[in-house]
C-alpha atoms as a PDB file:
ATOM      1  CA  UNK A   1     122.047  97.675 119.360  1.00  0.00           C
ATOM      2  CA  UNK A   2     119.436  99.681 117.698  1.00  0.00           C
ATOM      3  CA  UNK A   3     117.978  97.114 115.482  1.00  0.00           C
ATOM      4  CA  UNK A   4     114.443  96.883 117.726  1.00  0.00           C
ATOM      5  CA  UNK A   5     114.133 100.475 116.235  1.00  0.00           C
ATOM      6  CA  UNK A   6     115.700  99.821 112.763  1.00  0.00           C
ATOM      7  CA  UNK A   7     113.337  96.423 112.526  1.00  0.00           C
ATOM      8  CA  UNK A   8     109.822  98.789 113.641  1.00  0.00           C
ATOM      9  CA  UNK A   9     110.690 101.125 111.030  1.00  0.00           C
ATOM     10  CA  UNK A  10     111.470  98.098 108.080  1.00  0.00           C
ATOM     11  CA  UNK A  11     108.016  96.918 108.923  1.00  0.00           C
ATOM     12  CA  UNK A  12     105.183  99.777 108.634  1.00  0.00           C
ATOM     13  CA  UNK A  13     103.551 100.248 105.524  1.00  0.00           C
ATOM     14  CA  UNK A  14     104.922 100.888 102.475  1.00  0.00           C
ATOM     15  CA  UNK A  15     103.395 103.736 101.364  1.00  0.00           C
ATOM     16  CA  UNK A  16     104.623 106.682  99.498  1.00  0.00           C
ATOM     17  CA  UNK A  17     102.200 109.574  99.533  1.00  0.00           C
ATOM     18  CA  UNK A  18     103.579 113.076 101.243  1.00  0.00           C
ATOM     19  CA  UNK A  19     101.334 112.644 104.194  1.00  0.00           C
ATOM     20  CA  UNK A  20     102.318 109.094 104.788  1.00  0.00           C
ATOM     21  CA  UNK A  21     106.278 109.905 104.740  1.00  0.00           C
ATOM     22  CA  UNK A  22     105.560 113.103 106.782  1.00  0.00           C
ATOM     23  CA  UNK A  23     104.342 110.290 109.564  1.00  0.00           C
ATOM     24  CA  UNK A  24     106.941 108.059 109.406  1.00  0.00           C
ATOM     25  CA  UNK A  25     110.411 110.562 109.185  1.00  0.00           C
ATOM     26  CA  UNK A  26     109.989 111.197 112.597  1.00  0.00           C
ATOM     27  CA  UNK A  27     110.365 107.671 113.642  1.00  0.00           C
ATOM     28  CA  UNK A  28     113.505 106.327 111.351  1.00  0.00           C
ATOM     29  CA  UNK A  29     116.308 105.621 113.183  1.00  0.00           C
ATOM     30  CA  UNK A  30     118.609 107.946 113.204  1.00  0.00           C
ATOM     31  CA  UNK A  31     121.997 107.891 111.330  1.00  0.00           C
ATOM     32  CA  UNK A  32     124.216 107.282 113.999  1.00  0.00           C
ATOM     33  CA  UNK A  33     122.064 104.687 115.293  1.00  0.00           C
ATOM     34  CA  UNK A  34     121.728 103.119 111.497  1.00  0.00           C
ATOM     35  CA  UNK A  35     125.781 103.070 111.952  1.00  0.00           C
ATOM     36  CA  UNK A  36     126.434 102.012 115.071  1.00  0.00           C
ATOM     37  CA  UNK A  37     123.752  98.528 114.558  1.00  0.00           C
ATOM     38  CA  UNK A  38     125.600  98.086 111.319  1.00  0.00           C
ATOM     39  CA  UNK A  39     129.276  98.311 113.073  1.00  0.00           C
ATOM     40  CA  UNK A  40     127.478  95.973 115.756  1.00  0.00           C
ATOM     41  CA  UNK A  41     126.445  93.541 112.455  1.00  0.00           C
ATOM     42  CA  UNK A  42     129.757  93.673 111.167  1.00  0.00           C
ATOM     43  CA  UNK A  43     131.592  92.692 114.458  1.00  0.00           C
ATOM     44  CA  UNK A  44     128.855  90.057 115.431  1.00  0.00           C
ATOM     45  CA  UNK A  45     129.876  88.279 111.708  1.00  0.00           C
ATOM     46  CA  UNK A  46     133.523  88.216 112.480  1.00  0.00           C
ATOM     47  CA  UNK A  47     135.247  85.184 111.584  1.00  0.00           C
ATOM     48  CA  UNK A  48     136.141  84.948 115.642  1.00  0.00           C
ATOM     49  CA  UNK A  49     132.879  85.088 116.409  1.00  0.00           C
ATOM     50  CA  UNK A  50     131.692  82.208 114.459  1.00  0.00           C
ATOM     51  CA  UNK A  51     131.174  78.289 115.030  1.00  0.00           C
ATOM     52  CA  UNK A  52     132.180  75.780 112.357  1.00  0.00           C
ATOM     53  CA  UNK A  53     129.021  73.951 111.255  1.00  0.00           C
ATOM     54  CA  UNK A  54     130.007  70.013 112.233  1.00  0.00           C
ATOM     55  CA  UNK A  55     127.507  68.233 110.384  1.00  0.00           C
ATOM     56  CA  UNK A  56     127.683  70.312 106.929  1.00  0.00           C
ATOM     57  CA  UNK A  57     132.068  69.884 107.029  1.00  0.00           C
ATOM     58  CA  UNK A  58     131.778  66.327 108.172  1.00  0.00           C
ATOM     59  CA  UNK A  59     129.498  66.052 105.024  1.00  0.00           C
ATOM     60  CA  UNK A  60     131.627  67.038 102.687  1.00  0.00           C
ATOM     61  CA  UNK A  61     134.165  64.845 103.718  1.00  0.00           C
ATOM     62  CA  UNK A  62     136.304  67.751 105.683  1.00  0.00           C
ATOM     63  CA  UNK A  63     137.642  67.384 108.926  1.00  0.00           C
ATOM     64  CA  UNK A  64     136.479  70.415 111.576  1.00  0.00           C
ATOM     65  CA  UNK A  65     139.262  72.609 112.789  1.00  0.00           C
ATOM     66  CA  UNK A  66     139.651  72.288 115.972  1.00  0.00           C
ATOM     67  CA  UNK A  67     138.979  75.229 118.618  1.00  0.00           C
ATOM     68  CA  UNK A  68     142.200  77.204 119.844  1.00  0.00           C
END
């Protein structure tokens, strides 16, 4: 949600002169769209949302929980 926009702005130039930031204002994301990809980030990381990594528990001599 958002972060095709978010991602476009990270990547142009890094350049600081008045003319350059004049430019590029007008295509920042805006602040509800900066919030609602980093509510979307924060949800997407929950712990419900996540798979157990076999291979690196098994490794370390764990056993993986199993799924409910």
């Amino acid at each position: 949600m958002h972060w095709d926009k978010i991602v476009a702005f990270a990547a142009m130039p890094d350049r600081t002169g008045s003319d350059q930031v004049k430019k590029n204002l007008p295509l920042r994301p805006t602040q509800v769209e900066i919030a609602e990809a980093f509510a979307d980030l924060l949800k997407q990381v929950e712990l419900a949302h996540c798979e157990p990594n076999r291979g690196y528990i098994e490794a370390l001599g764990l056993k993986v929980p199993e799924k409910k």
